[in-house]
Protein backbone atom coordinates (compact mmCIF):
# COMPACT_ATOMS: atom_id res chain seq x y z
CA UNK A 1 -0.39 10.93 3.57
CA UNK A 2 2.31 11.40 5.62
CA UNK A 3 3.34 8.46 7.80
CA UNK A 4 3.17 9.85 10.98
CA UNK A 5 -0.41 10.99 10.26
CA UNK A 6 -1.05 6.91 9.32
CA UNK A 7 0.14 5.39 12.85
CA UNK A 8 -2.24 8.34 13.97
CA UNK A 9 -5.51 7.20 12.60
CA UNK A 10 -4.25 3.54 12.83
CA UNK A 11 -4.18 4.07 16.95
CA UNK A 12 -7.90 5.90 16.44
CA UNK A 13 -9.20 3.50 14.70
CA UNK A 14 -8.10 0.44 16.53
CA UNK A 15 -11.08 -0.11 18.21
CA UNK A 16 -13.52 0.44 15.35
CA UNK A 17 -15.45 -1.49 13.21
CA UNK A 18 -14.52 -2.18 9.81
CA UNK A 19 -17.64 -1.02 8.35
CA UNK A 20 -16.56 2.57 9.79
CA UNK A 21 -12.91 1.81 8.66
CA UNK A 22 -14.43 0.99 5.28
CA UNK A 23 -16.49 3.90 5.30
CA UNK A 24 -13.82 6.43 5.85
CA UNK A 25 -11.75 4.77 3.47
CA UNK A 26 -14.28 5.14 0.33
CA UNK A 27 -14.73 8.93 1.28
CA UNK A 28 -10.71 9.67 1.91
CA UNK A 29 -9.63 7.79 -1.24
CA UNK A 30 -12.70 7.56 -3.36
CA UNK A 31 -11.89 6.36 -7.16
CA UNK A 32 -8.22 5.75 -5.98
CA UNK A 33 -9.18 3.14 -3.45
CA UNK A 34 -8.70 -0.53 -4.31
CA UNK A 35 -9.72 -3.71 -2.89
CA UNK A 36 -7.27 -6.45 -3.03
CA UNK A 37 -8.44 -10.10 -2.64
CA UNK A 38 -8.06 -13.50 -3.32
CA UNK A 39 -11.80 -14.65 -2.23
CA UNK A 40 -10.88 -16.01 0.99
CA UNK A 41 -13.73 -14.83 3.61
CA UNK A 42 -12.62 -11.99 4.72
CA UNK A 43 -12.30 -10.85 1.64
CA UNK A 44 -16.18 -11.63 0.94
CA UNK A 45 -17.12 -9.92 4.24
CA UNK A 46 -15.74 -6.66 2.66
CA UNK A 47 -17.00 -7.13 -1.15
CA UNK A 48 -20.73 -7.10 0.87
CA UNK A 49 -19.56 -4.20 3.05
CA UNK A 50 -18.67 -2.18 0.45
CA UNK A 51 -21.72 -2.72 -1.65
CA UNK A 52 -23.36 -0.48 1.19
CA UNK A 53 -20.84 2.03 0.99
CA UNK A 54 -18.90 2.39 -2.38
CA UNK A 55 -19.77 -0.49 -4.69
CA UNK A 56 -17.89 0.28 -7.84
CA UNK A 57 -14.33 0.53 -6.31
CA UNK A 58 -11.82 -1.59 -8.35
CA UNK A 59 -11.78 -4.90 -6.87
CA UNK A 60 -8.14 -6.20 -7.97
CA UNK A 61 -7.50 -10.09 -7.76
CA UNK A 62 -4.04 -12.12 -8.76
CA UNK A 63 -5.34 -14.49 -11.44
CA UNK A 64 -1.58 -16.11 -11.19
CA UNK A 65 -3.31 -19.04 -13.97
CA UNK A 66 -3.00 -21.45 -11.39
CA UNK A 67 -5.98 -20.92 -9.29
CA UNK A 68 -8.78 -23.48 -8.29
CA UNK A 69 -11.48 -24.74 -10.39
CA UNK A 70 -13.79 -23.89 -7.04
CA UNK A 71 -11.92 -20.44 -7.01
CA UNK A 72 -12.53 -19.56 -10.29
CA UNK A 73 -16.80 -20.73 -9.79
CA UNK A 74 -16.34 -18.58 -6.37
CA UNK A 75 -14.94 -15.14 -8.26
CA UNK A 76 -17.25 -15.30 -11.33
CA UNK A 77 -20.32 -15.32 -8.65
CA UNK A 78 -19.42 -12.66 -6.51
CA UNK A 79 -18.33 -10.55 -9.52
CA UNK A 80 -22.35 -11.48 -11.03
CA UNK A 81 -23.59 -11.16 -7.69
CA UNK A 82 -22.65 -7.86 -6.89
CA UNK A 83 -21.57 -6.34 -10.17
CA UNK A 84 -17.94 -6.00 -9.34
CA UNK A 85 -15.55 -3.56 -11.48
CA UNK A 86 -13.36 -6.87 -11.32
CA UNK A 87 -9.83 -6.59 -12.75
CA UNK A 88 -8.00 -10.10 -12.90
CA UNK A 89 -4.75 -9.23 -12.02
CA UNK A 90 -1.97 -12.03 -14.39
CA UNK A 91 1.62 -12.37 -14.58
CA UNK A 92 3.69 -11.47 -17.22
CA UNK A 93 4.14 -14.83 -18.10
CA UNK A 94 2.15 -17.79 -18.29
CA UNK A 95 3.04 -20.89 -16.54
CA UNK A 96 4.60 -22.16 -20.25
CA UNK A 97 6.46 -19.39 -20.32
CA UNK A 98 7.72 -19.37 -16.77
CA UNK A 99 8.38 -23.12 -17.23
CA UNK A 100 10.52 -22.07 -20.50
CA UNK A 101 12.56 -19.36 -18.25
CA UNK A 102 13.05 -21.00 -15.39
CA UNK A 103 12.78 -24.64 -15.53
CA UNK A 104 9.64 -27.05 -14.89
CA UNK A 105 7.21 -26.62 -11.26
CA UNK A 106 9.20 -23.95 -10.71
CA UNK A 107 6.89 -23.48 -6.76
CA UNK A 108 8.25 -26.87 -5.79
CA UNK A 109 11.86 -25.30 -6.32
CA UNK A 110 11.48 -22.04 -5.59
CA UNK A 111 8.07 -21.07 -4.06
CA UNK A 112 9.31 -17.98 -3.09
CA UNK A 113 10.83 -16.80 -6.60
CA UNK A 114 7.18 -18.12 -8.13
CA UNK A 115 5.37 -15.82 -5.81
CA UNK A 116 7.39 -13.65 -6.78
CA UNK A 117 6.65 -13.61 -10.37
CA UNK A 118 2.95 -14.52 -10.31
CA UNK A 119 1.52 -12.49 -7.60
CA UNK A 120 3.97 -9.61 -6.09
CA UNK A 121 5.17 -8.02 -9.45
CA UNK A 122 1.83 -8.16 -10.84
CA UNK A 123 0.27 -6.45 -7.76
CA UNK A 124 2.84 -3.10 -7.27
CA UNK A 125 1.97 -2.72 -11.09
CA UNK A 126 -1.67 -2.72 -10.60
CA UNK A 127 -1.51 -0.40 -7.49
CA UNK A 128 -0.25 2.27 -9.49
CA UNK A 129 -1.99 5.10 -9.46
CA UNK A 130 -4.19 4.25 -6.40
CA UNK A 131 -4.08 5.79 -2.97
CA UNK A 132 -4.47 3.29 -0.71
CA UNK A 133 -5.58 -0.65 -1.03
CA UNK A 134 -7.55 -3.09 1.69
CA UNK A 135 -6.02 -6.31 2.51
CA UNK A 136 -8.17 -8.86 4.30
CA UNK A 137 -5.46 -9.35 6.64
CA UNK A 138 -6.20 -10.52 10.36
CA UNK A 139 -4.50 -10.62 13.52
CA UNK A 140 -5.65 -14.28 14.50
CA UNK A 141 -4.25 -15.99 11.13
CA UNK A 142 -0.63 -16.11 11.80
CA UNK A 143 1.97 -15.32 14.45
CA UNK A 144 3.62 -13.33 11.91
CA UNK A 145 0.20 -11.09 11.16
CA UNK A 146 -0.57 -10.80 14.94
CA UNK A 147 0.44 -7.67 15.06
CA UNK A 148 -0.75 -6.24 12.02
CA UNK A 149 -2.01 -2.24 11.82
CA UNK A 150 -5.44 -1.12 10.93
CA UNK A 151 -3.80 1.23 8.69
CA UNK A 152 -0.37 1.46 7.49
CA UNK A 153 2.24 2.27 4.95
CA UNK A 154 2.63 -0.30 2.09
CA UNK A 155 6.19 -0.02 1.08
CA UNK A 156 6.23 -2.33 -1.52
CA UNK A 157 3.62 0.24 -3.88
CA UNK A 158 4.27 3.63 -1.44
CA UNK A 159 0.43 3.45 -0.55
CA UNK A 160 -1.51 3.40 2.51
CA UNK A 161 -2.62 -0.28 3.01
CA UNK A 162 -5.97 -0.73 5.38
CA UNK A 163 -6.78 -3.93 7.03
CA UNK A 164 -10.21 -3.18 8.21
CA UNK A 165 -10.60 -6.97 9.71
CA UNK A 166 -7.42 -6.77 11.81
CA UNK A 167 -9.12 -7.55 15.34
CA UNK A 168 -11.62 -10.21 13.98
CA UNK A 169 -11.37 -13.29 14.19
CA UNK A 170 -12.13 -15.99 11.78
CA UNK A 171 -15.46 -17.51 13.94
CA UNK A 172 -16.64 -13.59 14.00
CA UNK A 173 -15.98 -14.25 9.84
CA UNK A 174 -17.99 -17.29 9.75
CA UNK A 175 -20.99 -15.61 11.51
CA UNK A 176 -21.23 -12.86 9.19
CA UNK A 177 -20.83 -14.96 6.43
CA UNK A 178 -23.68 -17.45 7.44
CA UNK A 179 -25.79 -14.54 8.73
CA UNK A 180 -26.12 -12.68 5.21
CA UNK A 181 -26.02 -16.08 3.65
CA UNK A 182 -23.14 -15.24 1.36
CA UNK A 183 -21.35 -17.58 -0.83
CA UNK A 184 -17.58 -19.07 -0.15
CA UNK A 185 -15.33 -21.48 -1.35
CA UNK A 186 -16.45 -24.92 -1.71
CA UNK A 187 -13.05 -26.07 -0.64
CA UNK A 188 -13.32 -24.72 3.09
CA UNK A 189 -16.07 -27.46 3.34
CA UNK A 190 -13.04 -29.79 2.44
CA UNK A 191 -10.82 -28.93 4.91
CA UNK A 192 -8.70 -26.30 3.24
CA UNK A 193 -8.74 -23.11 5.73
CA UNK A 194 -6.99 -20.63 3.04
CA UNK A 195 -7.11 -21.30 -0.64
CA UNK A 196 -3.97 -19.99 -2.66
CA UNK A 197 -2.48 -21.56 -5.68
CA UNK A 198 -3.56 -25.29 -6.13
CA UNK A 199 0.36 -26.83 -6.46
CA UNK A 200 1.30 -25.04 -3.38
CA UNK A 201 -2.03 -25.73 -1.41
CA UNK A 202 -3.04 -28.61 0.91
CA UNK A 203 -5.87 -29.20 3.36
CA UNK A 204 -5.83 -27.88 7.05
CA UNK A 205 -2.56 -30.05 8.34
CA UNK A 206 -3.57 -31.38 12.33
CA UNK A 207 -3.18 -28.41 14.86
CA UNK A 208 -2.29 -25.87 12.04
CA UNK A 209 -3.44 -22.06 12.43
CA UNK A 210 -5.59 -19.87 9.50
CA UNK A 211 -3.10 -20.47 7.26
CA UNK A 212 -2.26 -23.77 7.28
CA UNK A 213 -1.96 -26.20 4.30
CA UNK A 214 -0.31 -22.78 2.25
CA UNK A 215 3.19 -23.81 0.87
CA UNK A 216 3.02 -27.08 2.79
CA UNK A 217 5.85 -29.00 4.24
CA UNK A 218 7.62 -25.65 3.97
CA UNK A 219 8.36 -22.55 6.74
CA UNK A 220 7.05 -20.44 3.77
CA UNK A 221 4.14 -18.68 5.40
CA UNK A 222 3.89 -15.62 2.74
CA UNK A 223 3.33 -15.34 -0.91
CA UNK A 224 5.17 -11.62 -0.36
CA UNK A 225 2.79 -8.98 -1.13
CA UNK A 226 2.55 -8.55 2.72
CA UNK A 227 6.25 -8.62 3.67
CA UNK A 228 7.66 -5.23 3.78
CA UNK A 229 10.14 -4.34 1.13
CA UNK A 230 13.27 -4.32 4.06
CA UNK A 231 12.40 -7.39 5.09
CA UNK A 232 12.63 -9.38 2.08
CA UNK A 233 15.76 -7.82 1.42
CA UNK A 234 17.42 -8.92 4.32
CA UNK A 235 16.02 -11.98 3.68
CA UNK A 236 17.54 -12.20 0.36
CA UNK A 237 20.88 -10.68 2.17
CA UNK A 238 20.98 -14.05 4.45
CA UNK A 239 20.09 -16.34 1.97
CA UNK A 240 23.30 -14.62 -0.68
């Protein structure tokens, strides 16, 4: 899809919902759609979507082996509860073997370089051969995601990447989630607002936004998979 044609349907589907977003995505991309998700509710809201619309896509998740306990109880769940086609997405290398390569607690060194191992890699290889993926991302969770597009192009895997949840917001979340009675992470319940990797994740620091408590006590706000390929690089350009 060319990517002029993208910003198109991004700008005519700004003001729908996501079921409709969902909807049109299942019919354009059929068996080469993909859900991407770490379990975090947005992420639920569109596993129960979809089980209206098309509920054997691939639902890909980054099992980067140092997940939760509570995330773990969460996925296996869902993936009973609604008969997922669940593909555990894992690094190349365990953490021993990571350890072995590049020294000890490597994410209190290098989060970024960790990230980049155990989730980014592992995604673009799992994307191939798909169209088009859905990201839970939404507009009120970060500065850096307020602007993101219903639909754009992914140039990390060279697909079209939908955010059907873009304009809600995480109390319109909530309700959904509490009004079909769905389950969620026992660690929200703790304080933790977004669940990621458990070295790298704290509870909900005072006056934080969506994402707070991810790589705490650090400006690191993104594992990767959402920053476009140029800007990482000139990242990495001002960092050299």
């Amino acid at each position: 899809m060319q990517h002029k044609h993208i910003e198109t349907l991004a700008e005519q589907f700004e003001n729908a919902g996501p079921y409709e977003i969902l909807n049109w995505a299942g019919e354009t991309y059929g068996e080469r759609l993909a859900i991407v998700t770490s379990f975090q509710i947005t992420g639920i809201v569109t596993l129960h979507m979809m089980q209206r619309i098309a509920p054997r896509t691939p639902v890909l998740t980054l099992d980067t082996e140092l997940l939760f306990p509570e995330t773990q109880d969460l996925i296996k769940d869902l993936e009973r509860r609604f008969q997922l086609d669940l593909r555990r997405v894992k690094p190349r290398q365990t953490p021993r073997q990571q350890a072995r390569d590049y020294g000890d607690r490597l994410w209190e060194r290098n989060p970024d370089r960790c990230c980049h191992i155990r989730k980014t890699i592992p995604l673009r290889d799992a994307l191939a051969g798909f169209g088009a993926w859905v990201a839970g991302l939404r507009r009120d969770q970060t500065a850096g995601r307020a602007n993101t597009p219903v639909l754009s192009h992914d140039s990390r895997s060279g697909l079209v990447k939908i955010a059907p949840f873009a304009n809600w917001s995480e109390d319109r979340v909530w309700a959904y989630i509490h009004e079909h009675n769905l389950p969620f992470n026992k660690l929200h319940r703790a304080g933790y607002p977004s669940i990621g990797c458990w070295p790298c994740t704290k509870a909900r620091v005072s006056n934080g936004d969506g994402r707070s408590g991810r790589w705490a006590n650090r400006s690191k706000t993104e594992c990767g998979i959402h920053i476009p390929l140029i800007e990482e690089r000139a990242s990495e350009v001002m960092r050299a």
